[in-house]
Protein backbone atom coordinates (compact mmCIF):
# COMPACT_ATOMS: atom_id res chain seq x y z
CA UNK A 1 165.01 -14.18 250.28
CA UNK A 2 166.14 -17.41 248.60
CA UNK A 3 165.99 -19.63 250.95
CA UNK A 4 163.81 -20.07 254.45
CA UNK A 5 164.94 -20.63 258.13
CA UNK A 6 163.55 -23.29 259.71
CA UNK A 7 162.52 -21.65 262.55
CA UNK A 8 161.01 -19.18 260.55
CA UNK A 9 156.60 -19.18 260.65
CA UNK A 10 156.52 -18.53 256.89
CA UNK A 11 155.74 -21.91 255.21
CA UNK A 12 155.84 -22.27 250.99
CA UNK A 13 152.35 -22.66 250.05
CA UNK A 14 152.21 -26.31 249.31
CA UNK A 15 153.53 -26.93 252.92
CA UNK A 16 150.76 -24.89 254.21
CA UNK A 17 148.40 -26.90 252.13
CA UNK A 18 149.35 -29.80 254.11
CA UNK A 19 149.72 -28.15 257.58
CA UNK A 20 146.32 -26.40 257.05
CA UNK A 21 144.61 -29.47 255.49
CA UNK A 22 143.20 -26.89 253.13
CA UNK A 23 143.08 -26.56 248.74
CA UNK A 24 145.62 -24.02 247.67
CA UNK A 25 142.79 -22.15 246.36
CA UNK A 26 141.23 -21.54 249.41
CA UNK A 27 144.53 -20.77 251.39
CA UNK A 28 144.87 -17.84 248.63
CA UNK A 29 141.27 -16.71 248.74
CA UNK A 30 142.17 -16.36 252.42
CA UNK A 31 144.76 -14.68 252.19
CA UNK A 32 143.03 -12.16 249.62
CA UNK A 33 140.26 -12.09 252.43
CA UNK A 34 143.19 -11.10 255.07
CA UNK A 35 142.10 -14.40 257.11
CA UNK A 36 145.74 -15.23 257.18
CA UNK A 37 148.93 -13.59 256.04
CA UNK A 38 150.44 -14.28 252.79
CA UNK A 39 153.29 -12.80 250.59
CA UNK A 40 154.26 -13.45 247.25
CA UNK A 41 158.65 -13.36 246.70
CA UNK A 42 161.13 -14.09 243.88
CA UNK A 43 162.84 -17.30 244.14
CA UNK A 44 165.67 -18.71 241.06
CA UNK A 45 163.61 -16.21 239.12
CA UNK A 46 159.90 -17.44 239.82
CA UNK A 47 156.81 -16.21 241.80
CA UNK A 48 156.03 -18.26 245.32
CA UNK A 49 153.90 -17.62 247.82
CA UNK A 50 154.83 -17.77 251.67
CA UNK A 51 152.10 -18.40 254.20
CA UNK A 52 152.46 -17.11 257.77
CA UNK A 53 151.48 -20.43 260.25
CA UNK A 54 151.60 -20.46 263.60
CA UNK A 55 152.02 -23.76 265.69
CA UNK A 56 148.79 -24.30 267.32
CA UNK A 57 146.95 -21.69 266.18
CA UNK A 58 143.82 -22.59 264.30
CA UNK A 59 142.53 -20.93 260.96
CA UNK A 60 140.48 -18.44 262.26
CA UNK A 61 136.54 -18.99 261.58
CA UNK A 62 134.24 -17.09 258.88
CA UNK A 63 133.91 -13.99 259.86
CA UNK A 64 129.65 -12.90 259.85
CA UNK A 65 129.38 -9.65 258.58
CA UNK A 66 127.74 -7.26 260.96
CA UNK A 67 124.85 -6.80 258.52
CA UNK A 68 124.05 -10.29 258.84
CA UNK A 69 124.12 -10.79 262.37
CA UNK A 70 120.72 -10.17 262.67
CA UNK A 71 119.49 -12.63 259.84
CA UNK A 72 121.02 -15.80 261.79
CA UNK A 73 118.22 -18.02 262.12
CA UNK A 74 117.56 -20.72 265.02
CA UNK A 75 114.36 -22.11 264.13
CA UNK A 76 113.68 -23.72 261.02
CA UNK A 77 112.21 -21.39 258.63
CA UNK A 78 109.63 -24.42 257.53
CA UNK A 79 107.27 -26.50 260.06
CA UNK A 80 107.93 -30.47 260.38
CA UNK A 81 104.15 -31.10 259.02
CA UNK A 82 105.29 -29.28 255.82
CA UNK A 83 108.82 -30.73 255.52
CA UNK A 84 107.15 -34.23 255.71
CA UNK A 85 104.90 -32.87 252.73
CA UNK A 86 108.28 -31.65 250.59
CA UNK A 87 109.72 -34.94 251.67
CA UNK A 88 106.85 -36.71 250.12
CA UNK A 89 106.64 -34.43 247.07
CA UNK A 90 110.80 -35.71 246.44
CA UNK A 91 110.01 -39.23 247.20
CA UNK A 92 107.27 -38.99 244.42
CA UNK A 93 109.51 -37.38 242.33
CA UNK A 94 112.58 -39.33 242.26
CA UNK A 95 110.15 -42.15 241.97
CA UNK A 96 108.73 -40.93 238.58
CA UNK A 97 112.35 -40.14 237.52
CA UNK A 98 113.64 -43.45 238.31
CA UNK A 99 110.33 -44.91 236.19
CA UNK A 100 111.13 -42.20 233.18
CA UNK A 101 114.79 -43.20 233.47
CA UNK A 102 113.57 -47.42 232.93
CA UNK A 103 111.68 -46.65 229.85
CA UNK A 104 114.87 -44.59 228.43
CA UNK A 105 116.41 -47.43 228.82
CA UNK A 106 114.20 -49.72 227.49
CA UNK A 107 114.40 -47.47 224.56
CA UNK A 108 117.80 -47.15 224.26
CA UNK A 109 118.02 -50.91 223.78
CA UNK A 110 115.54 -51.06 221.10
CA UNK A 111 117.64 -48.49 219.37
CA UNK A 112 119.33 -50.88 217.50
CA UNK A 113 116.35 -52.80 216.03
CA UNK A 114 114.99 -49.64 215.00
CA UNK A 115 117.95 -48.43 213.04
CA UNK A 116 117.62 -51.55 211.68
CA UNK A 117 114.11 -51.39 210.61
CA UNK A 118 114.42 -47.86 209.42
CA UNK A 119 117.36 -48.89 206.94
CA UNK A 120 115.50 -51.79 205.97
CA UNK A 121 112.64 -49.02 205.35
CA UNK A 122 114.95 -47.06 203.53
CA UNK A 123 116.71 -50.00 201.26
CA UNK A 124 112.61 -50.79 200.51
CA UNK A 125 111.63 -47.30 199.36
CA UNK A 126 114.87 -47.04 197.07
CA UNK A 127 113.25 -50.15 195.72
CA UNK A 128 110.12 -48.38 195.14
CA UNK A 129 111.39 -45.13 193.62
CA UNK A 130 113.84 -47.35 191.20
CA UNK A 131 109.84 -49.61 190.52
CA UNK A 132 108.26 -45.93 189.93
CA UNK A 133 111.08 -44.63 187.86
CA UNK A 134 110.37 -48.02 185.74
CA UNK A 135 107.30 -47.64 185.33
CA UNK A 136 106.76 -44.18 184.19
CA UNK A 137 109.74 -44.79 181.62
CA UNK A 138 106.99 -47.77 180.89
CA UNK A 139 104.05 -45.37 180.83
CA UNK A 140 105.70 -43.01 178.52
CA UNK A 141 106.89 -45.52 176.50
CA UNK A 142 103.41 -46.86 176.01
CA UNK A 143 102.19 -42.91 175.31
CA UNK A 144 104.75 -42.86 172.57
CA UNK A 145 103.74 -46.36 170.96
CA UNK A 146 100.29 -45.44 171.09
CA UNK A 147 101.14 -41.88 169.60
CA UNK A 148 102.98 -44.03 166.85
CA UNK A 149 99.79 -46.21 166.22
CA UNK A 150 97.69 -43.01 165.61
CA UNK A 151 99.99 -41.84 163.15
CA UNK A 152 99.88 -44.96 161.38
CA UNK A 153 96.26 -45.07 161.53
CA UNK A 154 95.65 -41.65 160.50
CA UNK A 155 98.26 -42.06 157.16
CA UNK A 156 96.35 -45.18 156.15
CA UNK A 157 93.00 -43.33 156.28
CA UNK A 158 94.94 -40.61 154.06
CA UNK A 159 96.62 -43.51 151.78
CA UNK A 160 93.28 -45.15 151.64
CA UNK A 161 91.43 -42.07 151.05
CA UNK A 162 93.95 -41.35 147.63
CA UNK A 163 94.00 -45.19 146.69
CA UNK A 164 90.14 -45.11 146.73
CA UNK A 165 90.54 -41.31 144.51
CA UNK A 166 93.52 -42.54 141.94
CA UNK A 167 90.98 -45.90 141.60
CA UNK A 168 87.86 -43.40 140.81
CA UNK A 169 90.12 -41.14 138.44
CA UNK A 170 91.70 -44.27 136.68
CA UNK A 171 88.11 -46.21 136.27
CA UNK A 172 86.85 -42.51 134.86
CA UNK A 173 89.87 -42.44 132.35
CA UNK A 174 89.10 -45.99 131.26
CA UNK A 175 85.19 -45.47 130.61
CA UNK A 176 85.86 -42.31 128.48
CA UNK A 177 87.71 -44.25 125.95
């Protein structure tokens, strides 16, 4: 079947979109349902779907399974006194929301000086690593010199020590001749 008749009841899908005043998805879940009839045919080598329509005939209703005949209610399930109470609870609610949802706000515009501050932070504690850095190079540098001066000292005592011994030997040699 390539093309339709115009008197035909079988309408292309997108036509019965607009007829039905209905998504495509839910004309196909109906037809999966058997609400309404549907076929699927070949056309210039493509799938499309037909949708049976009759003029004046409504979509017919959601059907209630028999099971749950029986569970239809006609009284509300919850007394005014406590819907008034649930209303009140949501009222509070939305209320505290809408105050949470000012201070996120407020937040989020601080944001900005924040970031600031924190790289300002940062930039101040590269500072102060590069100051420590210097000053333990300092510190050592200063445990070195004063390792130096030791040494120094202690060879003096030493040189003394043979100056004072060669002076000794020297003033001996003199007074035995």
């Amino acid at each position: 079947m390539s093309t339709l008749d115009p008197t035909s009841e079988w309408l292309p899908l997108a036509e019965a979109v607009t007829v039905l005043g209905k998504a495509e998805r839910t004309i196909r879940l109906w037809i999966d349902a058997g609400r309404i009839e549907g076929r699927k045919i070949e056309e210039h080598g493509r799938a499309k779907w037909l949708v049976r329509v009759k003029d004046g005939e409504p979509v017919p209703p959601d059907p209630i399974p028999e099971s749950a005949e029986g569970l239809l209610v006609r009284e509300p399930l919850v007394p005014s006194a406590d819907l008034e109470r649930v209303h009140l609870e949501l009222i509070r609610r939305h209320e505290a929301a809408v105050a949470q949802l000012a201070v996120a706000r407020v937040e989020l515009q601080r944001l900005p000086a924040l970031e600031e501050g924190m790289a300002a932070r940062e930039g101040r504690v590269v500072e102060l690593e590069a100051a420590r850095e210097a000053a333990a190079r300092e510190v050592e540098a200063a445990r070195m010199s004063e390792a130096r001066e030791r040494r120094r000292a202690r060879v003096a005592v030493i040189l003394a020590a043979l100056l004072a011994v060669l002076c000794a030997a020297l003033s001996g040699m003199l007074l035995q001749r």
